[in-house]
Each structure stands twice: as structure tokens, then as C-alpha cells.
C-alpha atoms as a PDB file:
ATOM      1  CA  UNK A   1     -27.454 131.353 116.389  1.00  0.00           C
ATOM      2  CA  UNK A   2     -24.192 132.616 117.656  1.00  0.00           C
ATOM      3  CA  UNK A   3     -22.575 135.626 115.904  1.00  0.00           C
ATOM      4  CA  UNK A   4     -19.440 135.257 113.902  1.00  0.00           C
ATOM      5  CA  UNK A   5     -16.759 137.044 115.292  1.00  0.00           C
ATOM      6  CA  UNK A   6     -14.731 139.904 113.314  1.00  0.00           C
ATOM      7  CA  UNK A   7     -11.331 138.337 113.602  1.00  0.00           C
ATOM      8  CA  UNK A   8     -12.303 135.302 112.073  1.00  0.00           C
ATOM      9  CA  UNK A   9     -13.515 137.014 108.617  1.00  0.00           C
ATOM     10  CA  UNK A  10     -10.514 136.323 105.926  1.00  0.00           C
ATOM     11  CA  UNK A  11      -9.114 139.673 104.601  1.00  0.00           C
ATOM     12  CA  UNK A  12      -8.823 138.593 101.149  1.00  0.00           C
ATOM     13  CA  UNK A  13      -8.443 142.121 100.315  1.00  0.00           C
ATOM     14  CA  UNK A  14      -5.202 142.625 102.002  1.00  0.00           C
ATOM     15  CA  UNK A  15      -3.666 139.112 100.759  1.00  0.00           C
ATOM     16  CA  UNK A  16      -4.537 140.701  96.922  1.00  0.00           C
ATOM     17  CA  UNK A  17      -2.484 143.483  98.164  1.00  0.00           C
ATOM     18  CA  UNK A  18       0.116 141.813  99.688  1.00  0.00           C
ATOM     19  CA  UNK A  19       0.563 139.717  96.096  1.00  0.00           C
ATOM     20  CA  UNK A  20       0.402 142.580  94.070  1.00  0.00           C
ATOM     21  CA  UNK A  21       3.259 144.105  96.248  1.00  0.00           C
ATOM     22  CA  UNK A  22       5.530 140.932  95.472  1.00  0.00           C
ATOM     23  CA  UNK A  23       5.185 140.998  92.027  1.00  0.00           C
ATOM     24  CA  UNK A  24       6.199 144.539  91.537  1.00  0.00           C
ATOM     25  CA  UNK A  25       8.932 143.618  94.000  1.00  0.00           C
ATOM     26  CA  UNK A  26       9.936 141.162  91.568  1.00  0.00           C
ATOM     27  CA  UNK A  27       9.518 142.695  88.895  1.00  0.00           C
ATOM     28  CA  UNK A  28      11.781 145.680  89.710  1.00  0.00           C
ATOM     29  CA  UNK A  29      14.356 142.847  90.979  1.00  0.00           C
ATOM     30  CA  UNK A  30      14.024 141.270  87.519  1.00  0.00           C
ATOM     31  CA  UNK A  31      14.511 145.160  85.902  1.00  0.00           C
ATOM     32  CA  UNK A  32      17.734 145.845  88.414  1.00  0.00           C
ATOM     33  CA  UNK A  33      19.441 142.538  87.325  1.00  0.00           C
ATOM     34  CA  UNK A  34      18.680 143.133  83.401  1.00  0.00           C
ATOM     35  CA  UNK A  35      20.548 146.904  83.946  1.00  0.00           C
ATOM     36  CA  UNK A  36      23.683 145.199  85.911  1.00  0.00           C
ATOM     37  CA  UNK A  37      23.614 142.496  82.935  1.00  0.00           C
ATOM     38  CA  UNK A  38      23.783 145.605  80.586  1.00  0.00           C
ATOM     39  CA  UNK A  39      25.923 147.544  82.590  1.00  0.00           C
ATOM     40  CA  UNK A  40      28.459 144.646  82.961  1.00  0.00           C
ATOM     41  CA  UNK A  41      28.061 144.329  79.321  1.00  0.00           C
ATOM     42  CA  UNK A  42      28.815 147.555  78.363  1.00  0.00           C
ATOM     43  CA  UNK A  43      32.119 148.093  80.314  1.00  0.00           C
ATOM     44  CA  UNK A  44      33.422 144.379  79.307  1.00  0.00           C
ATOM     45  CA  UNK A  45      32.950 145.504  76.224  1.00  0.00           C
ATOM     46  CA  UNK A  46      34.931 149.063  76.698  1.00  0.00           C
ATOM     47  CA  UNK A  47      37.398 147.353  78.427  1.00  0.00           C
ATOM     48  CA  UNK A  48      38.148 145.167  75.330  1.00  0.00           C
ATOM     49  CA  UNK A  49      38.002 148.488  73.046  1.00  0.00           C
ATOM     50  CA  UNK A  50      40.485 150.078  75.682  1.00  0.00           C
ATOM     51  CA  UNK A  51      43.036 146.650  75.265  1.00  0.00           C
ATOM     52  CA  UNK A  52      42.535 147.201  71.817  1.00  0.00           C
ATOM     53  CA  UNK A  53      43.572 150.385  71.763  1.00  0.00           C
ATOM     54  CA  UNK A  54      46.497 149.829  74.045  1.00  0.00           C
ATOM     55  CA  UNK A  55      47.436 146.742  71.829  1.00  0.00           C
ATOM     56  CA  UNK A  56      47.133 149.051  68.753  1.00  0.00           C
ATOM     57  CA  UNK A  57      49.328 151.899  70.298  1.00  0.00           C
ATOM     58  CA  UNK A  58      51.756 149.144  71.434  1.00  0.00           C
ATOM     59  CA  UNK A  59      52.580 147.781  68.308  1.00  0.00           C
ATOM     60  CA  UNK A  60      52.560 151.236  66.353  1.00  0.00           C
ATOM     61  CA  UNK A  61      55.174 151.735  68.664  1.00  0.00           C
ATOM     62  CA  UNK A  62      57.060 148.369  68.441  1.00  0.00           C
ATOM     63  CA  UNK A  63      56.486 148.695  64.132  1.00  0.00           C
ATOM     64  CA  UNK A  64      58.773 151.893  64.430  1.00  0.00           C
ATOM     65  CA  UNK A  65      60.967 150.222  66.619  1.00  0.00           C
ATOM     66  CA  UNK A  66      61.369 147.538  63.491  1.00  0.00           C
ATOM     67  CA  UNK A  67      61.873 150.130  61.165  1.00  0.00           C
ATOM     68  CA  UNK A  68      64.685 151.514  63.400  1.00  0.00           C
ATOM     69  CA  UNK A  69      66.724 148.720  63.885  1.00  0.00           C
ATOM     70  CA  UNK A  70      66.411 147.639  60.221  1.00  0.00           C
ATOM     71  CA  UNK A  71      68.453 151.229  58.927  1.00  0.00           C
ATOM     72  CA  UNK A  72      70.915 150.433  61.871  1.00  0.00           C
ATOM     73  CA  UNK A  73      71.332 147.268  60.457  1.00  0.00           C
ATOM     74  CA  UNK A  74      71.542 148.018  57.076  1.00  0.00           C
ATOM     75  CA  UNK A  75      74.082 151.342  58.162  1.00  0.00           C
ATOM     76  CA  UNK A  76      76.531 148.754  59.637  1.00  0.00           C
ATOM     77  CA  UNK A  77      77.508 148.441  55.706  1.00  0.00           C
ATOM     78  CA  UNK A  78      78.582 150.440  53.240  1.00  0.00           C
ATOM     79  CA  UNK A  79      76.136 150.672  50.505  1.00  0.00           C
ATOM     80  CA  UNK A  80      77.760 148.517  48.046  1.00  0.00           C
ATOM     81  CA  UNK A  81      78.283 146.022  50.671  1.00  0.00           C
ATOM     82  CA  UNK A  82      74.447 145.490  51.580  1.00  0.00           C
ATOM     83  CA  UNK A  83      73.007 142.508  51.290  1.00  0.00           C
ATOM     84  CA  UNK A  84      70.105 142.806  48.558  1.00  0.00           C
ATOM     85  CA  UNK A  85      67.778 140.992  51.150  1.00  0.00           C
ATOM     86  CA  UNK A  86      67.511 139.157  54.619  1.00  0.00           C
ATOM     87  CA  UNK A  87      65.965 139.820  57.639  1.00  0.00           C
ATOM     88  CA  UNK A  88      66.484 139.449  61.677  1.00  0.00           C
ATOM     89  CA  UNK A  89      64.035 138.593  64.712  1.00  0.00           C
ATOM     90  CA  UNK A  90      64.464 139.524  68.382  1.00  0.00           C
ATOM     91  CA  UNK A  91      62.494 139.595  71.550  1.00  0.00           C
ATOM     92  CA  UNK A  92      62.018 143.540  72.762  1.00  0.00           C
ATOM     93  CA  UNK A  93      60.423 143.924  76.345  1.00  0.00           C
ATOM     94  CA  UNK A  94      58.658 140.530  76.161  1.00  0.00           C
ATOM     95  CA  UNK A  95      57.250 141.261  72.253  1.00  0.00           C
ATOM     96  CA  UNK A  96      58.637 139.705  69.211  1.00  0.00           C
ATOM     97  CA  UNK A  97      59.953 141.577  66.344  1.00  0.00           C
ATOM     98  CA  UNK A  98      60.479 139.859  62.959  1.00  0.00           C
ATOM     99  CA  UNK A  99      61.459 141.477  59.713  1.00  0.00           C
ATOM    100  CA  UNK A 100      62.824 140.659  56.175  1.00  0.00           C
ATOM    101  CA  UNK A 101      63.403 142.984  53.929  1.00  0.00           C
ATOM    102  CA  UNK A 102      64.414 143.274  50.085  1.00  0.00           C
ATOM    103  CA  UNK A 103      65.293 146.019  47.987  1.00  0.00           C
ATOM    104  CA  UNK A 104      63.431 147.835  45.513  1.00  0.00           C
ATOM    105  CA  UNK A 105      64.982 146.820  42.914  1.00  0.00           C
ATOM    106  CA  UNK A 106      63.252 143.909  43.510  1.00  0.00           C
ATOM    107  CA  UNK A 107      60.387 145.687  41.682  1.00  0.00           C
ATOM    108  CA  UNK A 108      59.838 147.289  38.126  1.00  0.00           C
ATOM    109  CA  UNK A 109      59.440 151.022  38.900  1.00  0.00           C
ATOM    110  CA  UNK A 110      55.995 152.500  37.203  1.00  0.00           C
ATOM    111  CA  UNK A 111      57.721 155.851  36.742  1.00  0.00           C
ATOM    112  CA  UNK A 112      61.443 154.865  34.890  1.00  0.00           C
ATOM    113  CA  UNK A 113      60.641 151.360  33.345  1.00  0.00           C
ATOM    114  CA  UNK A 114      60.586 151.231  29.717  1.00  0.00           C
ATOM    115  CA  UNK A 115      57.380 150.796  27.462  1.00  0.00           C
ATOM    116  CA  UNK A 116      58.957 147.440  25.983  1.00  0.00           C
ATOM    117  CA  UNK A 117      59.632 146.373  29.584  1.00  0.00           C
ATOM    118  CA  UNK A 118      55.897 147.365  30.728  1.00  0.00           C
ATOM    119  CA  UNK A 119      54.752 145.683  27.761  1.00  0.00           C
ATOM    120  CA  UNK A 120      56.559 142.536  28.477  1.00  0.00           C
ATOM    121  CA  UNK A 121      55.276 142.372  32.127  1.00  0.00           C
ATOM    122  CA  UNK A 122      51.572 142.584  31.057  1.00  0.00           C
ATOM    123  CA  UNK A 123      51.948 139.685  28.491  1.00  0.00           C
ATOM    124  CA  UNK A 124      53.590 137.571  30.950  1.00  0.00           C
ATOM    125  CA  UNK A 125      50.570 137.903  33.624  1.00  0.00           C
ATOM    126  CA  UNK A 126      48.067 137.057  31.168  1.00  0.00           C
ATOM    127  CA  UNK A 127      47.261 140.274  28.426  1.00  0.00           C
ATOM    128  CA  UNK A 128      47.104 139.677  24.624  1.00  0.00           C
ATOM    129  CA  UNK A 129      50.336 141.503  23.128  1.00  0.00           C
ATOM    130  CA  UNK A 130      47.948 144.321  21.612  1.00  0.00           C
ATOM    131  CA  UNK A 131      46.240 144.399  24.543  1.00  0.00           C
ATOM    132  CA  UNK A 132      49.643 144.838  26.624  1.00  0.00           C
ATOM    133  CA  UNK A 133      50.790 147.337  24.157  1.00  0.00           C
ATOM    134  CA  UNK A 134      48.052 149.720  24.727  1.00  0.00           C
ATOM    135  CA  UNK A 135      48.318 149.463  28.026  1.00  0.00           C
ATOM    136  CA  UNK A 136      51.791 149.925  28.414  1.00  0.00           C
ATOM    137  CA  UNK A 137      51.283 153.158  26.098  1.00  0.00           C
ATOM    138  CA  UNK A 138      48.761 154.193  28.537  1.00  0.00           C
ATOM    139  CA  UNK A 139      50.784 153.946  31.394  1.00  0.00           C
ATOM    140  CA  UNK A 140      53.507 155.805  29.671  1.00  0.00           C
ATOM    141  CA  UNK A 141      51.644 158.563  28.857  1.00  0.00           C
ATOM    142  CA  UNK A 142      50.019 158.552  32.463  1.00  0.00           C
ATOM    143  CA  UNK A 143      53.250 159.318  33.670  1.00  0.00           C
ATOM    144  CA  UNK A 144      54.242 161.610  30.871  1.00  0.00           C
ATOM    145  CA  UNK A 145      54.301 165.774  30.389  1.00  0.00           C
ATOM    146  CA  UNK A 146      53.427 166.434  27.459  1.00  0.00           C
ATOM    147  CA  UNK A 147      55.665 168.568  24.949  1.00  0.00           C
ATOM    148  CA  UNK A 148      53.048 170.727  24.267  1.00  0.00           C
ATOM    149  CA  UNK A 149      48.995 171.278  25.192  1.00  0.00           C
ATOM    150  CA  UNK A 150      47.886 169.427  22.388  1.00  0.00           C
ATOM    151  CA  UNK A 151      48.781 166.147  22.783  1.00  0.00           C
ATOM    152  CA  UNK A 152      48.015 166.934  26.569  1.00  0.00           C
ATOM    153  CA  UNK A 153      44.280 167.349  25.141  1.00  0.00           C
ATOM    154  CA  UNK A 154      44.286 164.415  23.219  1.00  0.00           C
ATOM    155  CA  UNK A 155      45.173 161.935  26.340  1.00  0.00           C
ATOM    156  CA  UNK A 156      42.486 163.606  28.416  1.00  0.00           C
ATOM    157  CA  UNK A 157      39.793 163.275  25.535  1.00  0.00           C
ATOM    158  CA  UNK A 158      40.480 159.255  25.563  1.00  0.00           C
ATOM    159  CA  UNK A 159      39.231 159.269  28.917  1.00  0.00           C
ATOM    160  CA  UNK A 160      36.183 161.559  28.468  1.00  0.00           C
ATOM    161  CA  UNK A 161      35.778 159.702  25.579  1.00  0.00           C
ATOM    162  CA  UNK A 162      35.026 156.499  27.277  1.00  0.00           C
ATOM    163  CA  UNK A 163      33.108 158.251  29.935  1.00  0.00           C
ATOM    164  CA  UNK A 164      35.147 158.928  32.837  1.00  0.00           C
ATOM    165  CA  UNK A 165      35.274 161.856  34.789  1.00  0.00           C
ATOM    166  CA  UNK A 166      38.592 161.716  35.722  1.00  0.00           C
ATOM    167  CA  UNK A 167      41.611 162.898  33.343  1.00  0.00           C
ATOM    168  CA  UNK A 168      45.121 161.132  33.251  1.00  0.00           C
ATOM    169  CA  UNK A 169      47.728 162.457  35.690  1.00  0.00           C
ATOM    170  CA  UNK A 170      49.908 163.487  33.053  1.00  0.00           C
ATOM    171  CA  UNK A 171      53.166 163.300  35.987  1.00  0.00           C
ATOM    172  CA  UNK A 172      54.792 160.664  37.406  1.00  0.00           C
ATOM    173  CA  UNK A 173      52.641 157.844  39.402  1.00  0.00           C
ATOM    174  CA  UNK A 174      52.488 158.763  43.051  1.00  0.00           C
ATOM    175  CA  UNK A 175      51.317 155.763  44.472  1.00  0.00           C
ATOM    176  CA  UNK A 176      50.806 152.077  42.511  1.00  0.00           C
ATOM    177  CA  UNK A 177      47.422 152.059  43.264  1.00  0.00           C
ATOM    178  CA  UNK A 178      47.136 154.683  40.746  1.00  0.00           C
ATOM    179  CA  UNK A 179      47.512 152.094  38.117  1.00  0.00           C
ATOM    180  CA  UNK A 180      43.626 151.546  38.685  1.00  0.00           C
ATOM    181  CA  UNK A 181      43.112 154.778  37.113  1.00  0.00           C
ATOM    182  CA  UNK A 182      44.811 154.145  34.076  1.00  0.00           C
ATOM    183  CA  UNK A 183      42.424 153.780  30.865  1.00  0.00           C
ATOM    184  CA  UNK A 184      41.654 150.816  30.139  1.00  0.00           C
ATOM    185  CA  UNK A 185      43.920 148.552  32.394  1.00  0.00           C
ATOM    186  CA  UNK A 186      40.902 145.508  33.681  1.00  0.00           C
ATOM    187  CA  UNK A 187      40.662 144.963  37.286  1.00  0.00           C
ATOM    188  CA  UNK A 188      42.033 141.678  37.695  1.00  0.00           C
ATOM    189  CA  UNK A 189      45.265 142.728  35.419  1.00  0.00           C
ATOM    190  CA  UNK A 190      46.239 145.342  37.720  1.00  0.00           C
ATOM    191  CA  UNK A 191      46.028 143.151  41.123  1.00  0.00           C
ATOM    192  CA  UNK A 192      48.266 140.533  39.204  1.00  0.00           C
ATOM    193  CA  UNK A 193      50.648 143.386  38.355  1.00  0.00           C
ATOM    194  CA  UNK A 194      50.286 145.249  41.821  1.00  0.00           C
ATOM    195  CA  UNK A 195      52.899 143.056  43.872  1.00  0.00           C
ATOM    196  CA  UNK A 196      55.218 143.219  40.920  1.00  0.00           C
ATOM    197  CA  UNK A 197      55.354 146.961  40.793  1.00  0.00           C
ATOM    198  CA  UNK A 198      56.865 150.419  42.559  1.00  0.00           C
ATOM    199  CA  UNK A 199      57.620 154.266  42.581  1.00  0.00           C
ATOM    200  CA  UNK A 200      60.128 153.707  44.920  1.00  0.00           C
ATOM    201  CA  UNK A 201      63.073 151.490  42.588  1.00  0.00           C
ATOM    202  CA  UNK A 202      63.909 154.664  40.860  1.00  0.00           C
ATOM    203  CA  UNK A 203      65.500 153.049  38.249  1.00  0.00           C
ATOM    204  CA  UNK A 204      64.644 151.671  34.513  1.00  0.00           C
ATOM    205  CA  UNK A 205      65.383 147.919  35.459  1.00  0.00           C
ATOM    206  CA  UNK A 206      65.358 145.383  38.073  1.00  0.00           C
ATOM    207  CA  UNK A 207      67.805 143.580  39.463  1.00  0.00           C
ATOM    208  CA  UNK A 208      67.006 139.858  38.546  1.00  0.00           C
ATOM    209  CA  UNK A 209      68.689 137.587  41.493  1.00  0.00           C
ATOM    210  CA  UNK A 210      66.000 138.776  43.637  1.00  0.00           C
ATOM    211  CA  UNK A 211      63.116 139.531  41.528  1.00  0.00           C
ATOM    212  CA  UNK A 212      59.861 138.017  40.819  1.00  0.00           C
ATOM    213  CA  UNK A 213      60.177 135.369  38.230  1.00  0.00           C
ATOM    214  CA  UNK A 214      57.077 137.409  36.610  1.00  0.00           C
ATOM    215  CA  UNK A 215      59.511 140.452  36.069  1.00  0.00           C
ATOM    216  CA  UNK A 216      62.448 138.189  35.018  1.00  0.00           C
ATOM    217  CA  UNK A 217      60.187 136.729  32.176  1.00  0.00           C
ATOM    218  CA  UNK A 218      59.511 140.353  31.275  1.00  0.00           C
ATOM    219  CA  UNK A 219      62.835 141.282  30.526  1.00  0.00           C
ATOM    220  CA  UNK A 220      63.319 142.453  27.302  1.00  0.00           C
ATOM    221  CA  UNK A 221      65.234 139.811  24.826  1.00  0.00           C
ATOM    222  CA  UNK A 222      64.178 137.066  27.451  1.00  0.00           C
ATOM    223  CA  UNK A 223      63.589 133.193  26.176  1.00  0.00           C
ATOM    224  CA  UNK A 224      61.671 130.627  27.810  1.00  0.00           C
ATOM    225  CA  UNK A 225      65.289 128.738  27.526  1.00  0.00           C
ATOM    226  CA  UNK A 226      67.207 131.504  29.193  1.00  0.00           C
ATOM    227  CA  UNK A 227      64.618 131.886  31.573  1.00  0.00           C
ATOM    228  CA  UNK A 228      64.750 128.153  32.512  1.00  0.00           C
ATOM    229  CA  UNK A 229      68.501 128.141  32.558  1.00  0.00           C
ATOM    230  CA  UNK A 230      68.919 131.071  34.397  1.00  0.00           C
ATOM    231  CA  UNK A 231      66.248 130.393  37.243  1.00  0.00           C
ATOM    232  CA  UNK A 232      68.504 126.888  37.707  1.00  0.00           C
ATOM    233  CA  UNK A 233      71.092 128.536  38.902  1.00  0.00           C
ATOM    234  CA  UNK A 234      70.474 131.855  40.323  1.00  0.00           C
ATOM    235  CA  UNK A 235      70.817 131.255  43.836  1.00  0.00           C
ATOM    236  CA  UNK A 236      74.803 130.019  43.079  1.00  0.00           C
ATOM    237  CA  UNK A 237      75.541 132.915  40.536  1.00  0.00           C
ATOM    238  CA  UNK A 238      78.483 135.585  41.479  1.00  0.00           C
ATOM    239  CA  UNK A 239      75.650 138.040  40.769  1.00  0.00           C
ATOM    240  CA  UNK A 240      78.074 140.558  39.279  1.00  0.00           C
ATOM    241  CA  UNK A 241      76.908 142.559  36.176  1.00  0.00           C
ATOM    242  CA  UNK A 242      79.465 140.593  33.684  1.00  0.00           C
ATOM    243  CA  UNK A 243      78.102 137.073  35.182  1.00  0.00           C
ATOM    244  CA  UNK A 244      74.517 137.960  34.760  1.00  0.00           C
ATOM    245  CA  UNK A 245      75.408 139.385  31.053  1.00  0.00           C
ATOM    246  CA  UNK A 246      76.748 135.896  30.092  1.00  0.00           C
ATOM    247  CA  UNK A 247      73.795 133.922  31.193  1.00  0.00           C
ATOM    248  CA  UNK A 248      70.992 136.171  30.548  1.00  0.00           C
ATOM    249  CA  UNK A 249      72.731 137.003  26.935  1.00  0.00           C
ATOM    250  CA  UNK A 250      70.182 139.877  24.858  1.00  0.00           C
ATOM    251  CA  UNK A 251      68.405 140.200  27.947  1.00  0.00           C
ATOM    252  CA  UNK A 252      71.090 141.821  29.902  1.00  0.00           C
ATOM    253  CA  UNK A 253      69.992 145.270  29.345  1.00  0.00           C
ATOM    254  CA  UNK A 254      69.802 148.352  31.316  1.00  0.00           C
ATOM    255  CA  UNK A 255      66.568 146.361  32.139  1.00  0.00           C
ATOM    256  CA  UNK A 256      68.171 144.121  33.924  1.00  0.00           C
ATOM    257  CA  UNK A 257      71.166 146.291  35.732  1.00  0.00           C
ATOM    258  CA  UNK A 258      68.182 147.914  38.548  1.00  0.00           C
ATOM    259  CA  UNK A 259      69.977 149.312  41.542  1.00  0.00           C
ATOM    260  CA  UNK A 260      68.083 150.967  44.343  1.00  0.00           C
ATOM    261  CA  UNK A 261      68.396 152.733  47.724  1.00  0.00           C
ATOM    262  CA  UNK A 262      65.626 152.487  49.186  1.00  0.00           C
ATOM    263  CA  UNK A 263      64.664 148.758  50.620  1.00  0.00           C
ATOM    264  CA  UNK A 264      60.991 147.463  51.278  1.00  0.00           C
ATOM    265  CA  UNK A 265      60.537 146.305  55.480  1.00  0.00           C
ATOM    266  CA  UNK A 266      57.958 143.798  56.567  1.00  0.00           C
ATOM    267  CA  UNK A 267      57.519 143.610  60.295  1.00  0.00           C
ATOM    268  CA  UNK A 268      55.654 141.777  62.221  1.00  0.00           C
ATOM    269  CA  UNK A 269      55.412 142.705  66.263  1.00  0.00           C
ATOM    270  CA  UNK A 270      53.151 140.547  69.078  1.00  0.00           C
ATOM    271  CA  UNK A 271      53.695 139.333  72.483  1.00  0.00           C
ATOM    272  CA  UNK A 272      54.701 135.738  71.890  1.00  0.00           C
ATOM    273  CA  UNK A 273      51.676 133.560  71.563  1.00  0.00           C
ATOM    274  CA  UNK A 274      49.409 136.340  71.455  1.00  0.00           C
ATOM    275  CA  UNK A 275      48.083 138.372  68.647  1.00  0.00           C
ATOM    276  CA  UNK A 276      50.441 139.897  66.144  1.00  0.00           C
ATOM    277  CA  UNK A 277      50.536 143.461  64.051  1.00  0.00           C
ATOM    278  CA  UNK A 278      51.878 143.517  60.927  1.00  0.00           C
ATOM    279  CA  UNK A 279      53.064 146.270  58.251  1.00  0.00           C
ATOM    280  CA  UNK A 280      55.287 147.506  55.304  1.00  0.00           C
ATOM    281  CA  UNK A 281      57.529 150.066  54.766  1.00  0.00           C
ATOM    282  CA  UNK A 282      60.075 151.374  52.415  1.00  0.00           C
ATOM    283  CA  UNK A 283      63.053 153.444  53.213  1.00  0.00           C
ATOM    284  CA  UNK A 284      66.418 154.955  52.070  1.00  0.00           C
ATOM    285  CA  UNK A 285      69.332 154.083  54.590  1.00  0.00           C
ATOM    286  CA  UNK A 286      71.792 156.661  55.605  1.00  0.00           C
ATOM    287  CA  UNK A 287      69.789 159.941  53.971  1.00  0.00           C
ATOM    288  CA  UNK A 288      71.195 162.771  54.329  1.00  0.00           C
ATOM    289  CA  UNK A 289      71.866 163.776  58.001  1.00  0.00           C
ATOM    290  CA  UNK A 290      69.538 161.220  59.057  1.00  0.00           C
ATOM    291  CA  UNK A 291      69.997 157.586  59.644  1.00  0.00           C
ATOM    292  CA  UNK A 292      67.182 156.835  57.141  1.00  0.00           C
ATOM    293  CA  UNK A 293      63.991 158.490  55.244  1.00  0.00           C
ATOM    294  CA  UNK A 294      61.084 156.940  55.013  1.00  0.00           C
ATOM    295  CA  UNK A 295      59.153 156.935  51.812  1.00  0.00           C
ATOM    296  CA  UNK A 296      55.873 155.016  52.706  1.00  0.00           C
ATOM    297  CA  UNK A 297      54.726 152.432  55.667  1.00  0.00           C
ATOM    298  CA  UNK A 298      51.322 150.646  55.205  1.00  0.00           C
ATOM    299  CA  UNK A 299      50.134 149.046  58.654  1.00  0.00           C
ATOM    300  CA  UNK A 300      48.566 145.755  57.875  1.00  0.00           C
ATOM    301  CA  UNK A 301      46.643 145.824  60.948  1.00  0.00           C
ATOM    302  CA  UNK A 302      45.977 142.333  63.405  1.00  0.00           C
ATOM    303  CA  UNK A 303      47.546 139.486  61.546  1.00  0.00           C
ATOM    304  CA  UNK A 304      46.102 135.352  62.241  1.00  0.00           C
ATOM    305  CA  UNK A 305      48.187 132.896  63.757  1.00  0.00           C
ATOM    306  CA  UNK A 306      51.104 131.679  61.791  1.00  0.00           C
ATOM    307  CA  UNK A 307      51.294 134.561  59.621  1.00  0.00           C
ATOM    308  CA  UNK A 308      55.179 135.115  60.604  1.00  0.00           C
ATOM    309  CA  UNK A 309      55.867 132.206  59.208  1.00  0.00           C
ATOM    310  CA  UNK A 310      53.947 132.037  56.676  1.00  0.00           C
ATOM    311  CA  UNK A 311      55.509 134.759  54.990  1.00  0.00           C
ATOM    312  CA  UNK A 312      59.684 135.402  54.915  1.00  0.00           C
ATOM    313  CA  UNK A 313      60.023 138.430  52.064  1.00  0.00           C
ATOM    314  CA  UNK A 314      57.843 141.608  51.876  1.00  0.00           C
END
């Protein structure tokens, strides 16, 4: 019987090599393509963060630009001759600017409005009249120094009387959101009252051809016939203080004589057809040496489509 030869013996142990070999060569192919996926991942994803962040310093930027151009605006009249509320739109380097604007009168000021007035407002948004009067008296004495350390005492024990740790300002409101604080006011009552409200008006009324029809009904003396009468016709009135007086009769107070400086922005900035920034300010035109000072500005952050329109007074 003839020998086998050598070369024809199969090396199955080199094929098992050979095999094991592909796989890992496979594997770390599989491995290198999972870290580019990452990889790829992860800078797609800084690159948004780093639009982002462009498109956030972009339209801080175009935001002050709107507050700008709304004092020159409103500096191109004397302050009697200012228009109580409007608002312009323009295209700035390819990004649109819209803002309307209103003055502050516009709102019932926390810190000058009177308790009867305060009383009023939380009736009309839904607050049993006791209710409403001991929350206006609340607010009153939130705002309030007291003559003397006694009665001081006595507002702070009301609170640590009902539990809470904190103790009543006992000085004027420094932001409206500090109406949450006050004793006893329910949550839902102060978010109805919140877009009514300011520490900016500075004085004891409003000025009722461009406030809320909740602060008209507040006014003190105010009918439901007066009311109906005079919302019929307020956007042909003169709006001078001896018109109003004839049509609002009793209820043509001090209440309702509010005059204010300072006037409440909203601007909205974007490219056109892309995504839009939106925020609030309030300033006083023509302030000393400067062209205006402003008092607050609340950036409203990325806004969804069709919010410019959607909304035409701050």
C-alpha cells in the first residue's frame, strides 16, 4: 500500500486559525464603526448646542436692539403726546423685529392701588366679597410699614400662625410674583390676577381706554350698566379726563385717572421663517440723561410658530 503523501493531509488547524482571525477582524470593524456612529453623534449633537447658543446670543442681542428702537420711538414725542399703545415691525440684518407696547397704566399697581380697588379686582376674578376683603387687607399690609413694632408683630404672627416660615414683607412689593407669598391668597386667584397687575404703574389708578376689562369692572362705583355702556364705545371716546368722567359717572375716581411713565415692550426677534425669541420689558422713556431706564425685561425664551401673530399687546 502506497504511502500518503504530507502535502495532501488537510491543515484543519490552520483554517480554525485563519476563521478565528476573521472574526476578530470583524469584530473590531464592527467596534470601529459603533465609535464613528458615536463620535458622529456626539459632535452633531454639539454642533446643534453651539447653533443654539449662537441663536440664543443672536437674539439677546436683537431683543436689546427692540428695546432700543422702542425709547427712540417713543422720544420722537413729547410725553403728553405718546400714544398710550402701538407697536412697529422691521427687518434688521435679515431678522425680524416685532413689538407692541402699552403703558403701565394699563395695569393696577400692587404698591399705590387702593384697598377698595384691590378688593374690587379680586371679586371680579372670582373671590367671595369677604374673601376679597381679607385679601385685599393682606396685601395692604404686605406692602405696609407699620407705625409702630406692635402691629408689625401682629402681621408676622398671622403667618406663623398658619404655619409658614416666612414673615410678610412689611415694604412695598418688589416683584408681582410676590403676591404668592401673601397669606392666604389661593393659587389659582393669584395667576388670574397676575396679568392684571404691576409695581411699575406707580400710580393709585389705571387708565381705563386701555385696560383690562377685569380692572375696568374693578373700578370703584362701577355698574354692570356703565360697564356695558362704556366698553361700547371706548375705542371712539376723546379719552380726555372730563369725557371719561361723564360716561363712567361715580366711577371716575382717582381710580380711574392712572398715568404712567414707564411702558411694558413685547418683542419678538427670528430670522424670517425660522425660529423666533421672544421677551418683555418695561421701561421709562427719556430718564434722566439717558434715552430710557429699564425697570425689568423677562426673556420668554424660543417661541412656536405663529406666536407673532398670535399675540399684538404685551
Amino acid at each position: 500500500m502506497r504511502p500518503r503523501c504530507p502535502h495532501h493531509v488537510p491543515n484543519d488547524r490552520g483554517a480554525t486559525q485563519g476563521g478565528f482571525i476573521l472574526v476578530a477582524v470583524l469584530w473590531m470593524l464592527a467596534a470601529l464603526a459603533a465609535l464613528v456612529v458615536i463620535v458622529a453623534q456626539q459632535m452633531a449633537s454639539s454642533a446643534r448646542l453651539l447653533r443654539l447658543e449662537d441663536e440664543a446670543v443672536e437674539a439677546d442681542a436683537l431683543i436689546s436692539a427692540g428695546i432700543e428702537l422702542s425709547a427712540y420711538r417713543l422720544l420722537l414725542s413729547k410725553e403728553e403726546d405718546r400714544p398710550k399703545q402701538g407697536g412697529f415691525r422691521l427687518l434688521l440684518g435679515g431678522n425680524d423685529i416685532a413689538v407692541s407696547y402699552v403703558s403701565e397704566a394699563a395695569r393696577l399697581d400692587l404698591n399705590t392701588a387702593s384697598q377698595e380697588m384691590l378688593e374690587n379686582l379680586f371679586v371680579v376674578v372670582g373671590a367671595e366679597r369677604d374673601a376679597a376683603k381679607e385679601h385685599a387687607e393682606r396685601v395692604v399690609a404686605w406692602r405696609s410699614k407699620p407705625s409702630d413694632a406692635a402691629k408689625a408683630q401682629a402681621e408676622e404672627a398671622r403667618y406663623a400662625a398658619a404655619g409658614l416660615k416666612r414673615v410678610p414683607r412689611l415694604a412695598p412689593f418688589a416683584h408681582v410674583g410676590e403676591l404668592a407669598l401673601v397669606l392666604g391668597l389661593p393659587a389659582s386667584l393669584v395667576d388670574r390676577v397676575l396679568p392684571l397687575v404691576t409695581v411699575f404703574n406707580g400710580s393709585p389708578g389705571i387708565d381705563p381706554t386701555i385696560a383690562a376689562t377685569e380692572l375696568v369692572a374693578a373700578l370703584p362705583g362701577m355698574t354692570p350698566l356703565i360697564l356695558k355702556d362704556f366698553l361700547g364705545s371706548r375705542a371712539s371716546l376723546s379719552q380726555d379726563a372730563d369725557g371719561l368722567a361723564k360716561i363712567l359717572g361715580p366711577a371716575a375716581k382717582d381710580a380711574a385717572k392712572g398715568n404712567s411713565k414707564a411702558v411694558r415692550l413685547h418683542i419678538v426677534v427670528g430670522p424670517a421663517g425660522g425660529l423666533h425669541h421672544a421677551a418683555t420689558a418695561v421701561i421709562v422713556p427719556g430718564e434722566g440723561e439717558q434715552p430710557y431706564r429699564l425697570l425689568a425685561r423677562q426673556d420668554e425664551g424660543p417661541q412656536p410658530r405663529g406666536a407673532r401673530q398670535a399675540r399684538s399687546t404685551p
